[in-house]
C-alpha atoms as a PDB file:
ATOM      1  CA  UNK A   1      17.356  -7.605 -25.304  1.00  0.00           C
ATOM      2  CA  UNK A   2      19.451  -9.276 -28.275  1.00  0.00           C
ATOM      3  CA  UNK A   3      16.542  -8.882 -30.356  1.00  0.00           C
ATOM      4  CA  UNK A   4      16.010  -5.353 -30.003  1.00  0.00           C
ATOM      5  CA  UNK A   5      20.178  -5.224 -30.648  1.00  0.00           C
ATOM      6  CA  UNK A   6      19.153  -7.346 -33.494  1.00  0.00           C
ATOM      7  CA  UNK A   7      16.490  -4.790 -35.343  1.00  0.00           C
ATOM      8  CA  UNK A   8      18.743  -1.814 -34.621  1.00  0.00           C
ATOM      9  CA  UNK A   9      22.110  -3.643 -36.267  1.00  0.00           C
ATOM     10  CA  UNK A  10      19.184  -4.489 -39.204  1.00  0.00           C
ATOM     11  CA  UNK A  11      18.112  -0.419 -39.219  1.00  0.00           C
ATOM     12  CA  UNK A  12      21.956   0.674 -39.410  1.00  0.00           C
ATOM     13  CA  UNK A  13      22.914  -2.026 -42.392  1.00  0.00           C
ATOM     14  CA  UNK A  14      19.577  -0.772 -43.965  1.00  0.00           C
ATOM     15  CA  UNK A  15      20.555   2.701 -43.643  1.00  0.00           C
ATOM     16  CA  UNK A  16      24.008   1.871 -45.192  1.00  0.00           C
ATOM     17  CA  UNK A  17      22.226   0.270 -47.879  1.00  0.00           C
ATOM     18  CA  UNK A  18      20.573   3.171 -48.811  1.00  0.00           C
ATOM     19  CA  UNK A  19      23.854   4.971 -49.419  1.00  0.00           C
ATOM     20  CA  UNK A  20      22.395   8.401 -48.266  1.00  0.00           C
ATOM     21  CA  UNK A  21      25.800  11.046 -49.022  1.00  0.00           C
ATOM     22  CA  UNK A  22      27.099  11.619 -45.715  1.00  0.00           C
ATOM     23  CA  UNK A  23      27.007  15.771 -45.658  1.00  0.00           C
ATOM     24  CA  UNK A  24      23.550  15.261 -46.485  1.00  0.00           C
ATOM     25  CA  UNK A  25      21.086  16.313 -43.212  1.00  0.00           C
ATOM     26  CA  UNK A  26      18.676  13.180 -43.740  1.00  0.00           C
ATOM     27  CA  UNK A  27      22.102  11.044 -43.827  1.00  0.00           C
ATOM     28  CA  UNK A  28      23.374  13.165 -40.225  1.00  0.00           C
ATOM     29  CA  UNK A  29      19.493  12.520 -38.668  1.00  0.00           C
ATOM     30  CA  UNK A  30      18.942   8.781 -40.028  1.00  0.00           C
ATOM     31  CA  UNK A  31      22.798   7.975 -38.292  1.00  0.00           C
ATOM     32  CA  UNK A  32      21.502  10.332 -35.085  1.00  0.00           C
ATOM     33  CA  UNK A  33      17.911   8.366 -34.728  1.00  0.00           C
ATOM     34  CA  UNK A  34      20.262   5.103 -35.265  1.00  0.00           C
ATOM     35  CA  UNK A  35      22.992   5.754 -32.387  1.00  0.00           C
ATOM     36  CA  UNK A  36      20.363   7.373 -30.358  1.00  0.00           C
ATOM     37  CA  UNK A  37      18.455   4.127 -30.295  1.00  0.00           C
ATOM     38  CA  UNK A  38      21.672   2.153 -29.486  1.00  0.00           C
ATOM     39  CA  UNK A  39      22.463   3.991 -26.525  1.00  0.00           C
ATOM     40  CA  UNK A  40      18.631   3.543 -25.013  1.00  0.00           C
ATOM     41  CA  UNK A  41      19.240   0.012 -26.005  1.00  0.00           C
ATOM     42  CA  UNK A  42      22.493   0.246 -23.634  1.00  0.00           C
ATOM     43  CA  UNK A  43      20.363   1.716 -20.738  1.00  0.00           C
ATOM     44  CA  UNK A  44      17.702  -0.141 -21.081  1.00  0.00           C
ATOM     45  CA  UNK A  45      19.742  -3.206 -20.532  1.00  0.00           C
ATOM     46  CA  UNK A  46      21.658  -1.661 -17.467  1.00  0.00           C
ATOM     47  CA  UNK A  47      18.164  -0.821 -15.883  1.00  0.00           C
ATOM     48  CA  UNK A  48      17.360  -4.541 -16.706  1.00  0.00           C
ATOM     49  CA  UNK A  49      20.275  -6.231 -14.857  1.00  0.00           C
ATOM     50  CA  UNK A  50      19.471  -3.346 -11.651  1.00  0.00           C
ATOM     51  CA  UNK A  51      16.048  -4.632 -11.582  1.00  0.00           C
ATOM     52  CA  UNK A  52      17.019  -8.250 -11.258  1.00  0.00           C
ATOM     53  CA  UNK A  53      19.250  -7.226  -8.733  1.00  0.00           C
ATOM     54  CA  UNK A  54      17.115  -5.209  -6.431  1.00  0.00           C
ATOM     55  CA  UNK A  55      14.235  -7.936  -6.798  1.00  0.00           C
ATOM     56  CA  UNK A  56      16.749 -10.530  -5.280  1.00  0.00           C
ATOM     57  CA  UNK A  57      17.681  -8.003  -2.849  1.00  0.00           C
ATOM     58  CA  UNK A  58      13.654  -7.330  -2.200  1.00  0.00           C
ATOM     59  CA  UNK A  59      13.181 -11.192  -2.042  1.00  0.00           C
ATOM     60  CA  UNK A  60      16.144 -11.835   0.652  1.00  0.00           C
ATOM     61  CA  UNK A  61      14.223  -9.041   2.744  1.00  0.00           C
ATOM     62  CA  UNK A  62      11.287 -11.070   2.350  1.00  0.00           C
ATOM     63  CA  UNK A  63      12.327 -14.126   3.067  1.00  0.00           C
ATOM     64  CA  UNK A  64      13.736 -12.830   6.657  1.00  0.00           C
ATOM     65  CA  UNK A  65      10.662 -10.891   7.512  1.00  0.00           C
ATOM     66  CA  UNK A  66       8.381 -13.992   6.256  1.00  0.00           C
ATOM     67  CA  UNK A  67      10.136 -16.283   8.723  1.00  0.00           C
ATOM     68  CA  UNK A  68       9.988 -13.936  10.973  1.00  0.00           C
ATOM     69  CA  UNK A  69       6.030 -12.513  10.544  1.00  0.00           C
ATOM     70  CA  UNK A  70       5.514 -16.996  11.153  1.00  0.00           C
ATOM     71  CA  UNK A  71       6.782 -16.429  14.255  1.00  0.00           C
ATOM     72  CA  UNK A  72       4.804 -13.530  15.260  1.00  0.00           C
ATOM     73  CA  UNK A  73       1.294 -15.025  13.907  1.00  0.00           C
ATOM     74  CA  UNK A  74       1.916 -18.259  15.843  1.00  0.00           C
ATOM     75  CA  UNK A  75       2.247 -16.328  19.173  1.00  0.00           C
ATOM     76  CA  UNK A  76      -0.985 -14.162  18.232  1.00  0.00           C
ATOM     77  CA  UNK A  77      -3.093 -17.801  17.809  1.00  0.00           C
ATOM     78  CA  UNK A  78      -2.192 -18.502  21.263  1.00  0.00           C
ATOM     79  CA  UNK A  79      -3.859 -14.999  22.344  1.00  0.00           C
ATOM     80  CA  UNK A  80      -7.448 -14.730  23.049  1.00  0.00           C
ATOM     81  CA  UNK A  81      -9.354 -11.579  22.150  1.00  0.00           C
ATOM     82  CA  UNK A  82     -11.160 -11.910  25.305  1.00  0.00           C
ATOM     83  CA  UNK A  83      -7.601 -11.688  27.090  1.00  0.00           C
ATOM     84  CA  UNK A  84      -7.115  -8.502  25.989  1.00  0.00           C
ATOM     85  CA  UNK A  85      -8.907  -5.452  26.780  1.00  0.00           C
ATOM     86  CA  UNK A  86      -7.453  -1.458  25.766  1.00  0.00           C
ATOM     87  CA  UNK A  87      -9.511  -0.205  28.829  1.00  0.00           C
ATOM     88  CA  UNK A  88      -7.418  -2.107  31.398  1.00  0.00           C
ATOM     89  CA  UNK A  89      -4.588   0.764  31.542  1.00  0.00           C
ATOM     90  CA  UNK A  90      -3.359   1.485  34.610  1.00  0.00           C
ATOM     91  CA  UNK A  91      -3.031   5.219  34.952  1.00  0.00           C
ATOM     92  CA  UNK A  92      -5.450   6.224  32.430  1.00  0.00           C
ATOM     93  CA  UNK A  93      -9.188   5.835  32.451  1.00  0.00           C
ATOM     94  CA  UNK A  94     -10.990   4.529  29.506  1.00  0.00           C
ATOM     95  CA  UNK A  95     -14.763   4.476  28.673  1.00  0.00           C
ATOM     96  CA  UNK A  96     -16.293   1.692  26.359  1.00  0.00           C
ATOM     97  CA  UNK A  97     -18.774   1.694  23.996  1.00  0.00           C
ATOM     98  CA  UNK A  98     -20.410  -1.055  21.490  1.00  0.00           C
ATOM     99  CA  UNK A  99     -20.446  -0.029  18.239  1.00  0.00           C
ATOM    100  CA  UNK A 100     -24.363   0.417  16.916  1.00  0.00           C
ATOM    101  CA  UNK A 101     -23.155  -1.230  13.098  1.00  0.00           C
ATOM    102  CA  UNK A 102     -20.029  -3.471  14.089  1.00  0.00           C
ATOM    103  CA  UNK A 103     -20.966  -4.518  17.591  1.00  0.00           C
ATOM    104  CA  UNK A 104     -16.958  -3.362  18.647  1.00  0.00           C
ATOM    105  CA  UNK A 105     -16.164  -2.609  21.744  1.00  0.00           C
ATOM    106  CA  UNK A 106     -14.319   0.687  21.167  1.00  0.00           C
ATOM    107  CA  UNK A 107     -12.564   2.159  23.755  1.00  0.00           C
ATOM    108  CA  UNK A 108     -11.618   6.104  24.513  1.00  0.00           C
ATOM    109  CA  UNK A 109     -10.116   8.093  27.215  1.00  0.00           C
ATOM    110  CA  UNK A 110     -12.858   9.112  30.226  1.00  0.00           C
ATOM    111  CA  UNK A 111     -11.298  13.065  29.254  1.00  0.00           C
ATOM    112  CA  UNK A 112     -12.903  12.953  25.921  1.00  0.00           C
ATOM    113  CA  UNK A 113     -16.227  13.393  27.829  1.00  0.00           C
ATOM    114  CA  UNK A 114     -15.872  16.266  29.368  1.00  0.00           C
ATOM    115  CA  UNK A 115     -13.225  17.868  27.099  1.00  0.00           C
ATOM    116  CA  UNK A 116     -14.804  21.564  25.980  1.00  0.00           C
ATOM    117  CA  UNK A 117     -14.090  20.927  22.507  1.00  0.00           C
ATOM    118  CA  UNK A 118     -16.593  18.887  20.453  1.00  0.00           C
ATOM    119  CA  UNK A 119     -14.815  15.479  19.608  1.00  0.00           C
ATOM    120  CA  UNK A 120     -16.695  12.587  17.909  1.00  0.00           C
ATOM    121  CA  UNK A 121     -15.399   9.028  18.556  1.00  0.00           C
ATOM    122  CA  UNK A 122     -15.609   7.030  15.245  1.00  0.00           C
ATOM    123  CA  UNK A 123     -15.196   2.669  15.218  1.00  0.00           C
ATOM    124  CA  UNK A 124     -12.081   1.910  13.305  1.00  0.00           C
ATOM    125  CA  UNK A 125     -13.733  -0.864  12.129  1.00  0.00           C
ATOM    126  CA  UNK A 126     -16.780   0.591  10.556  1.00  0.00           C
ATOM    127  CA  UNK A 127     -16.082   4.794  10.767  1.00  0.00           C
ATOM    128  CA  UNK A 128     -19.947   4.745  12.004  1.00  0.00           C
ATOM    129  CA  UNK A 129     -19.879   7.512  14.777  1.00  0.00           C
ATOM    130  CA  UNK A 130     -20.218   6.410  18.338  1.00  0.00           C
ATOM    131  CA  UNK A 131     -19.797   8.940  20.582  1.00  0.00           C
ATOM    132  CA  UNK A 132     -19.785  12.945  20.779  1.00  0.00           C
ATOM    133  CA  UNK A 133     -19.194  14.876  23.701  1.00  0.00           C
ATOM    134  CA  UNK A 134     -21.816  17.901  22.696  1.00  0.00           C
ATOM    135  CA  UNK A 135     -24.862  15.982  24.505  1.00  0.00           C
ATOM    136  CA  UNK A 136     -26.445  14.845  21.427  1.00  0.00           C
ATOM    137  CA  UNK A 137     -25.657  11.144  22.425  1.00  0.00           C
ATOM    138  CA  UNK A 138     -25.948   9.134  25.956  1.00  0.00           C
ATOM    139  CA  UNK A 139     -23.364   8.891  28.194  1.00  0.00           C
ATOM    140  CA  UNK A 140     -21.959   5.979  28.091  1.00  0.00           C
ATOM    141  CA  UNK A 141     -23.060   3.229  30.338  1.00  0.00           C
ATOM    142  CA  UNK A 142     -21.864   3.633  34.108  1.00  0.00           C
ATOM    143  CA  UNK A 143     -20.371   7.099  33.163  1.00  0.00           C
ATOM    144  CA  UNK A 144     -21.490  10.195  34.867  1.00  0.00           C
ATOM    145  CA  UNK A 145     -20.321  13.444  33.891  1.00  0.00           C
ATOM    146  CA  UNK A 146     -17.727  15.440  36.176  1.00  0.00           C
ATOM    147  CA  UNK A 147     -19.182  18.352  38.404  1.00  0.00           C
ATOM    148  CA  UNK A 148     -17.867  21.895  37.444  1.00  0.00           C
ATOM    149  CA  UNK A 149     -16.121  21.311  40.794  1.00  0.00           C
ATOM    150  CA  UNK A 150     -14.325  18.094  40.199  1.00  0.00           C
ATOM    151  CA  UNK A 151     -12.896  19.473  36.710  1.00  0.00           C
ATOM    152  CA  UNK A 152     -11.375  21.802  38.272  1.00  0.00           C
ATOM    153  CA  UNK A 153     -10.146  20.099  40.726  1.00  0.00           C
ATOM    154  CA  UNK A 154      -8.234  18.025  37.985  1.00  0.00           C
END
């Protein structure tokens, strides 16, 4: 930043130097370009010294959520993905399905399958397609689709 200061205090003495009159429009336009270039000088410092003070800000954030985010991945080590299954909701059922690509288990709600609408099921992992409800696919292994009656017994 004191260099830039630097040039600009070198541009006005140079300007002076060239002892322009002063009613004179390149005089008014040279002094114009020269205070112009002051003031961005003056901003551009002020947006310096707000950008060091927002990245400590930023890093005091960080360090708090970093201390905290240890915390958190220690307790998910001690998890097993085998302990943890999406289908074992209580009130809702859920139908699984191995991803073809991925070899996922992806999980949906049982209503998807006999919803009227056409809805495909997509792996999160992989966005290959893995189920649709329009009877171009197999139901799902020990699914069997809802009599008229049942539905609307529902």
């Amino acid at each position: 930043m004191d260099e830039l200061r630097e040039r600009i205090a070198y541009l006005q003495g140079l300007a002076e130097g060239l002892k322009l009159e002063e009613g004179k429009d390149e005089a008014r336009i040279l002094s114009q370009v020269i205070d112009i270039l002051a003031d961005l000088a003056d901003e551009l410092e002020d947006l310096q010294v707000a950008l060091e003070d927002l990245e400590d800000y930023v890093d005091s954030f960080d360090d708090e959520f970093f201390e905290d985010d240890e915390d958190i991945d220690d307790e998910d080590d001690e998890i097993e993905d085998d302990d943890f299954c999406c289908c074992e909701e209580d009130d809702i059922d859920y139908v699984e399905v191995e991803c073809p690509q991925c070899h996922d288990i992806i999980c949906f709600e049982s209503d998807i399958v006999d919803d009227e609408d056409i809805i495909e099921v997509t792996c999160p992992n992989c966005n290959k397609v893995v189920f649709v409800n329009d009877g171009s696919m197999p139901l799902p292994e020990g699914y069997q689709k809802r009599d008229d009656e049942e539905s609307r017994d529902d």
